[in-house]
Each structure stands twice: as C-alpha cells, then as structure tokens.
N, C-alpha and C. Protein backbone atom coordinates (compact mmCIF):
# COMPACT_ATOMS: atom_id res chain seq x y z
N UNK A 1 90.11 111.62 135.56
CA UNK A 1 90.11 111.48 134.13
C UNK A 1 89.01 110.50 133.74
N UNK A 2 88.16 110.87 132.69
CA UNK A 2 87.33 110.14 132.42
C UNK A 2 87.59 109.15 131.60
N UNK A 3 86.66 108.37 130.64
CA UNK A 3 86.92 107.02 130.16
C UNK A 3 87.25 107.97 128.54
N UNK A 4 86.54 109.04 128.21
CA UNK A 4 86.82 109.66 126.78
C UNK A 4 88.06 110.15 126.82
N UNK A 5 88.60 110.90 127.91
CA UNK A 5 90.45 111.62 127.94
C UNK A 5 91.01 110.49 127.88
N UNK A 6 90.94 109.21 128.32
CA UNK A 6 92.08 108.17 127.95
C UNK A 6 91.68 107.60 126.76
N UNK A 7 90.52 107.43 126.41
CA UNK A 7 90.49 106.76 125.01
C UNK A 7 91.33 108.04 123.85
N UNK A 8 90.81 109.25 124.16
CA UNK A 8 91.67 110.16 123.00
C UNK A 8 92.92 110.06 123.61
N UNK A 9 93.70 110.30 124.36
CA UNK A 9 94.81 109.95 124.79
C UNK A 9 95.47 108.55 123.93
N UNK A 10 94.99 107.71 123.90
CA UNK A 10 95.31 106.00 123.53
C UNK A 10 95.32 106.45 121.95
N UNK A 11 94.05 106.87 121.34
CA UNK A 11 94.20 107.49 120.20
C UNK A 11 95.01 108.02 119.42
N UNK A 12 95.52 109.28 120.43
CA UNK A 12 96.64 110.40 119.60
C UNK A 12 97.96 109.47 119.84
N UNK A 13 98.22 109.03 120.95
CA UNK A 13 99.06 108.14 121.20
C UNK A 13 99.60 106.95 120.35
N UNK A 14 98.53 106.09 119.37
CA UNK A 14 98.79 105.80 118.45
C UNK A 14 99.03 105.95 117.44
N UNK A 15 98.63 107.30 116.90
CA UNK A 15 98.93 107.77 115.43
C UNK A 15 100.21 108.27 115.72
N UNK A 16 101.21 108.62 117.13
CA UNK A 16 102.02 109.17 117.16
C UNK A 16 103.29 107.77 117.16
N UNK A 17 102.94 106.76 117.58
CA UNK A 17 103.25 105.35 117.36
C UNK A 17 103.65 105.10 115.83
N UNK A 18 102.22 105.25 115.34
CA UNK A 18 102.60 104.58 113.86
C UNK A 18 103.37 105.42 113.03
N UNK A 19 103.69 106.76 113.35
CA UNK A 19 104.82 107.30 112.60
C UNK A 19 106.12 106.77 112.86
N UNK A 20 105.99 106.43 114.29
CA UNK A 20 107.32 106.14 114.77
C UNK A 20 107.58 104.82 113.99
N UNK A 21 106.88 103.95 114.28
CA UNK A 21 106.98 102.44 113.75
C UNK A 21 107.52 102.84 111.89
N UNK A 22 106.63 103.39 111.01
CA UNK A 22 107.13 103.87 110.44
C UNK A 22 108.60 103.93 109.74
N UNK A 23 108.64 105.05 110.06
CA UNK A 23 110.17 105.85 110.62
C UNK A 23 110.94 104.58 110.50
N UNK A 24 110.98 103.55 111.68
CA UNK A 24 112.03 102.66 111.81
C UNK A 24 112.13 101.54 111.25
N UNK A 25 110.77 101.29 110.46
CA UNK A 25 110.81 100.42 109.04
C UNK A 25 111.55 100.84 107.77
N UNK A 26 111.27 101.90 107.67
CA UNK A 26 112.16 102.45 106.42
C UNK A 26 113.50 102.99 106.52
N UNK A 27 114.27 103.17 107.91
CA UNK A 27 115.03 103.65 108.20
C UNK A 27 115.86 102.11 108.05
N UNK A 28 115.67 101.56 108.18
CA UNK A 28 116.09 99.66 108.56
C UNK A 28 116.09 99.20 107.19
N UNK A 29 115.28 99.15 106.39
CA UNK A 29 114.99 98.69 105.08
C UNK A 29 115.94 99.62 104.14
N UNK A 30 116.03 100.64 104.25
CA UNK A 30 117.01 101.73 102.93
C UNK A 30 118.13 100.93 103.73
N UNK A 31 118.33 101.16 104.86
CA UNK A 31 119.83 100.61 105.10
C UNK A 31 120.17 99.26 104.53
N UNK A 32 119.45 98.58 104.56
CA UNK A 32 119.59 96.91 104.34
C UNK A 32 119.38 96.79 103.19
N UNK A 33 118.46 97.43 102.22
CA UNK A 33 118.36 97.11 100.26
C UNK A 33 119.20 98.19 99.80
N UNK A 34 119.04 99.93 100.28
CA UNK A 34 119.49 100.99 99.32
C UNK A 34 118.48 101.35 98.76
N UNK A 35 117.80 100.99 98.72
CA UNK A 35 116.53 101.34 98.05
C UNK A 35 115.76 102.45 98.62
N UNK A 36 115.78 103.66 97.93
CA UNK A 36 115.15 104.84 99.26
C UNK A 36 113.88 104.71 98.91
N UNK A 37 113.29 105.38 97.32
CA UNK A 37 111.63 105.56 96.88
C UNK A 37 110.71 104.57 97.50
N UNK A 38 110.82 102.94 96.80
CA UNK A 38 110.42 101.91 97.34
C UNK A 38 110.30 101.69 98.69
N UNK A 39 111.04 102.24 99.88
CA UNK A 39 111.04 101.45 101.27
C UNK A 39 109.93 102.85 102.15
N UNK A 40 110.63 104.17 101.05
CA UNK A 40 109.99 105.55 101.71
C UNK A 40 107.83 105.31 101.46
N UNK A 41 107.93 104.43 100.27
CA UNK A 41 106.13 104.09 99.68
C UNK A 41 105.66 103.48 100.48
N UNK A 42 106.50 102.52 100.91
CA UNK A 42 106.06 101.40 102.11
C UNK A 42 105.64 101.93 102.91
N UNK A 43 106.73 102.64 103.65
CA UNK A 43 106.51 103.52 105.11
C UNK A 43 105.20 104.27 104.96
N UNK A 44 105.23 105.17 103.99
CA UNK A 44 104.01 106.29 103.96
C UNK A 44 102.73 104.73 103.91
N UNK A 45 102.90 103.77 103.54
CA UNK A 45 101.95 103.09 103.07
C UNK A 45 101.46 102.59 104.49
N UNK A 46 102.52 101.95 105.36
CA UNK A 46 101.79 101.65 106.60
C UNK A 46 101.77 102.16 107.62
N UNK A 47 102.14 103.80 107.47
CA UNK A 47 101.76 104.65 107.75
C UNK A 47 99.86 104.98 107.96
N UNK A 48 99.79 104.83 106.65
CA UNK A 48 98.30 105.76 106.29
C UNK A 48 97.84 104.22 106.56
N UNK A 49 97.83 102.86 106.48
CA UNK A 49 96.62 101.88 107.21
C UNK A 49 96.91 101.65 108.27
N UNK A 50 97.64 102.29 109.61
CA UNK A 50 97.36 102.04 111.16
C UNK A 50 96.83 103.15 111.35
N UNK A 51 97.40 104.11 110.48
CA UNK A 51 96.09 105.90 110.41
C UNK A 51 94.73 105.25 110.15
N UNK A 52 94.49 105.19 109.68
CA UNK A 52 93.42 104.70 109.02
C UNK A 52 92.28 103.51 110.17
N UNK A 53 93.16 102.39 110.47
CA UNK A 53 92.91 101.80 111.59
C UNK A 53 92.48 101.93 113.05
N UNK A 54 93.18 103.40 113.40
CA UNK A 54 92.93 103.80 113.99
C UNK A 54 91.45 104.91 114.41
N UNK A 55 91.87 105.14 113.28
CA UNK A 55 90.28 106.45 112.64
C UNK A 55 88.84 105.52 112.81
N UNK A 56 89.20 104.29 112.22
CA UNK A 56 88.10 103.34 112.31
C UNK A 56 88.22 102.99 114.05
N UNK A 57 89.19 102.78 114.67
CA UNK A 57 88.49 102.24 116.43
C UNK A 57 88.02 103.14 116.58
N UNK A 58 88.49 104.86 116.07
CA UNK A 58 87.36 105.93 116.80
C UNK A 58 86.17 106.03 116.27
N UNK A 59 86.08 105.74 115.32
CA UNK A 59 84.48 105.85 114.82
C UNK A 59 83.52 104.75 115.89
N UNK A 60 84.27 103.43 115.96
CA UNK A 60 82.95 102.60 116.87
C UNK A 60 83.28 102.79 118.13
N UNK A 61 84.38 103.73 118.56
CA UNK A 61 84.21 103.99 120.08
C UNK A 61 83.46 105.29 120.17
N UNK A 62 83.62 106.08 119.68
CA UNK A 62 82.69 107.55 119.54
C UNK A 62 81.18 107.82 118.57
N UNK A 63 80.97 106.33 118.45
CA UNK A 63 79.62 106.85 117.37
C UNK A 63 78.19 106.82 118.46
N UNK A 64 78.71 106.18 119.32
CA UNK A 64 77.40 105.64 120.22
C UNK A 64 77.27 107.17 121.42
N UNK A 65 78.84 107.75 121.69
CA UNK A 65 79.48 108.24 122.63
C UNK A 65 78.29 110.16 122.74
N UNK A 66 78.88 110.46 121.38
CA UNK A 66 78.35 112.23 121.28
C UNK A 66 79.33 112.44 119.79
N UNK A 67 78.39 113.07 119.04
CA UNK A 67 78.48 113.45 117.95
C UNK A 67 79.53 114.18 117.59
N UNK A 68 79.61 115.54 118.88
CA UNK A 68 80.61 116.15 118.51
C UNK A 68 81.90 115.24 118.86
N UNK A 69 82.65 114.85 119.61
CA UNK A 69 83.37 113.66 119.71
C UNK A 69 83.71 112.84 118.70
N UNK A 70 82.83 112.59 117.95
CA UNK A 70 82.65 111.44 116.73
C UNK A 70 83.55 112.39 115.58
N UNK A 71 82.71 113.86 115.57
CA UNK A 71 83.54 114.64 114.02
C UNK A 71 85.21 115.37 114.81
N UNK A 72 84.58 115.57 115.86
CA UNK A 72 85.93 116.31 116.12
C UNK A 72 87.44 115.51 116.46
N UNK A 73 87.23 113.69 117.15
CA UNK A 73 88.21 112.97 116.74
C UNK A 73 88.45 112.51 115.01
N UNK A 74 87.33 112.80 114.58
CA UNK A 74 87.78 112.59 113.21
C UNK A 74 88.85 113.16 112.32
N UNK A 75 88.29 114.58 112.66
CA UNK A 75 89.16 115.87 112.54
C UNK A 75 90.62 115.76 112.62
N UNK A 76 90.46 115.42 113.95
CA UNK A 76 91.62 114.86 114.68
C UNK A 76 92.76 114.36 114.55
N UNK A 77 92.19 112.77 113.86
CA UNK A 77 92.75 112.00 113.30
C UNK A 77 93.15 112.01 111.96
N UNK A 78 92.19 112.74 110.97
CA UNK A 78 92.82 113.14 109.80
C UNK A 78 94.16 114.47 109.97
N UNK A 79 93.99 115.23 110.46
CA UNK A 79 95.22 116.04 110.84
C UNK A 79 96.56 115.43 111.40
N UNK A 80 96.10 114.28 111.96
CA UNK A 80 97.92 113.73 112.92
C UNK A 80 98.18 112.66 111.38
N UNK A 81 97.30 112.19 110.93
CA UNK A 81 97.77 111.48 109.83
C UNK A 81 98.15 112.21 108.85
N UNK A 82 97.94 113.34 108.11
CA UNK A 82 98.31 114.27 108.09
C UNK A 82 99.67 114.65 108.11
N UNK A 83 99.51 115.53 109.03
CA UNK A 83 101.22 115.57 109.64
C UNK A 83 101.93 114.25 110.01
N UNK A 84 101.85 113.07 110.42
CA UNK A 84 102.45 112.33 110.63
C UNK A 84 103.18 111.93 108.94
N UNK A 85 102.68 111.97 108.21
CA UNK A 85 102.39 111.61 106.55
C UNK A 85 103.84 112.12 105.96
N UNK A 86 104.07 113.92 106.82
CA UNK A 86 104.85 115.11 106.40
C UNK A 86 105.79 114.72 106.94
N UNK A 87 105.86 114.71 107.87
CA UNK A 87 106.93 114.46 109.10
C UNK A 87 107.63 113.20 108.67
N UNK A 88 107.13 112.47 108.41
CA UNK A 88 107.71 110.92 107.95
C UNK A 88 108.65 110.69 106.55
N UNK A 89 108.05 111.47 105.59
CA UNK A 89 108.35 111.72 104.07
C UNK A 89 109.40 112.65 104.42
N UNK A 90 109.39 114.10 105.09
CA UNK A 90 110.27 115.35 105.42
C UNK A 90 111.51 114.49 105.75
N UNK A 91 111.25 113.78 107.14
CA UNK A 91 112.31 113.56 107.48
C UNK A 91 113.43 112.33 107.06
N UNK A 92 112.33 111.16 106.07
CA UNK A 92 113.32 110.56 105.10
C UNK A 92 114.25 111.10 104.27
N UNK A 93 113.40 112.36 103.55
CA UNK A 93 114.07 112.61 102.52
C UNK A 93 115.29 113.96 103.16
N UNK A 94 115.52 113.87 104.16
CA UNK A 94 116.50 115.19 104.95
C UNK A 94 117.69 114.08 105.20
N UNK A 95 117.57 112.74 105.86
CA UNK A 95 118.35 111.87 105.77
C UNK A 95 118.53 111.17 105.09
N UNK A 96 118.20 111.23 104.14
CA UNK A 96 118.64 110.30 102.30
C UNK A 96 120.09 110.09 102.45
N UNK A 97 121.00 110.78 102.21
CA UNK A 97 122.23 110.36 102.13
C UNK A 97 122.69 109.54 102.97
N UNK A 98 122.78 110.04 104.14
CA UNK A 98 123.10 109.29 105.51
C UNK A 98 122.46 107.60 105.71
N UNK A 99 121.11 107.25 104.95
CA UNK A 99 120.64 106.26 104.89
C UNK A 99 121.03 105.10 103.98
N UNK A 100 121.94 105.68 102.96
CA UNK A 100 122.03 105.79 101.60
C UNK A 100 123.86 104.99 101.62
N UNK A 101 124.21 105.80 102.34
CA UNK A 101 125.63 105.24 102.89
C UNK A 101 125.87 103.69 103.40
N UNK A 102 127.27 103.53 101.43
CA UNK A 102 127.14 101.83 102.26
C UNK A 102 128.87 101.74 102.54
C-alpha cells in the first residue's frame, strides 16, 4: 500500500468519523435540553466544518501530489459530506420521538 491509499483511506475514514461524532452530539444534547431543530443545526453544523476541514488537509496533501488526485478527492469529499449531511439529518429526524422522550 502506498503513502496515497492510506492518506485516502485516513480521509474517507474521517468524514465517516465526523458523521459519527455528529450523530452522538445531537443524540446527547436532544436528550439532555429537548430541543430537536437547535441541537439537529448544530450537528449538521459540525458536521459540514470537520467536512470541510478535512477537504482542506486534502487539498495541501494532494496539490503538490497529481492533479487528478487533487479533483477527484475533492469530488470525493464533497459527496461523503454530502451524504454524510443526509444520513445525519435522515436519521435524526426518523428518531425524533424516541429522542424526544422524557
């Protein structure tokens, strides 16, 4: 395995992280205020800046690297943020009640 399969590896690996992290901020917070909209903004919120954070380590690890590399983790990374975005919002709002329960 070369040094680029573990850096994209470490990559996807994190955007799949920060949903999770996510996830268990707002899952913790509705339980503890009740508050679903507010804790669900948060989540999507630090959600999209470790997305985001992340997009930026690939840009200065892949700009020097090969071009295609550079657009196609970009790609990349806008798609898992993306879906991570869906997945996060989907699955708050499927457990609303259950979260919701005092």
């Amino acid at each position: 395995m070369s040094g680029i399969d573990i850096a994209m590896a470490i990559y996807v690996i994190f955007m799949i992280v920060a949903t999770f992290v996510s996830f268990k901020y707002a899952s913790t917070m509705i339980r503890k205020t009740g508050l679903f909209l507010p804790q669900t903004l948060i989540a999507g919120t630090i959600n999209l800046g470790l997305g985001v954070f992340a997009i930026i380590g690939w840009f200065f690890f892949a700009w020097g690297v090969n071009e295609f590399l550079f657009f196609g983790g970009l790609v990349l990374g806008i798609g898992l943020l993306v879906v991570g975005e869906a997945v996060l919002i989907t699955t708050l709002f499927l457990i609303r009640n259950k979260l919701t329960e005092q």
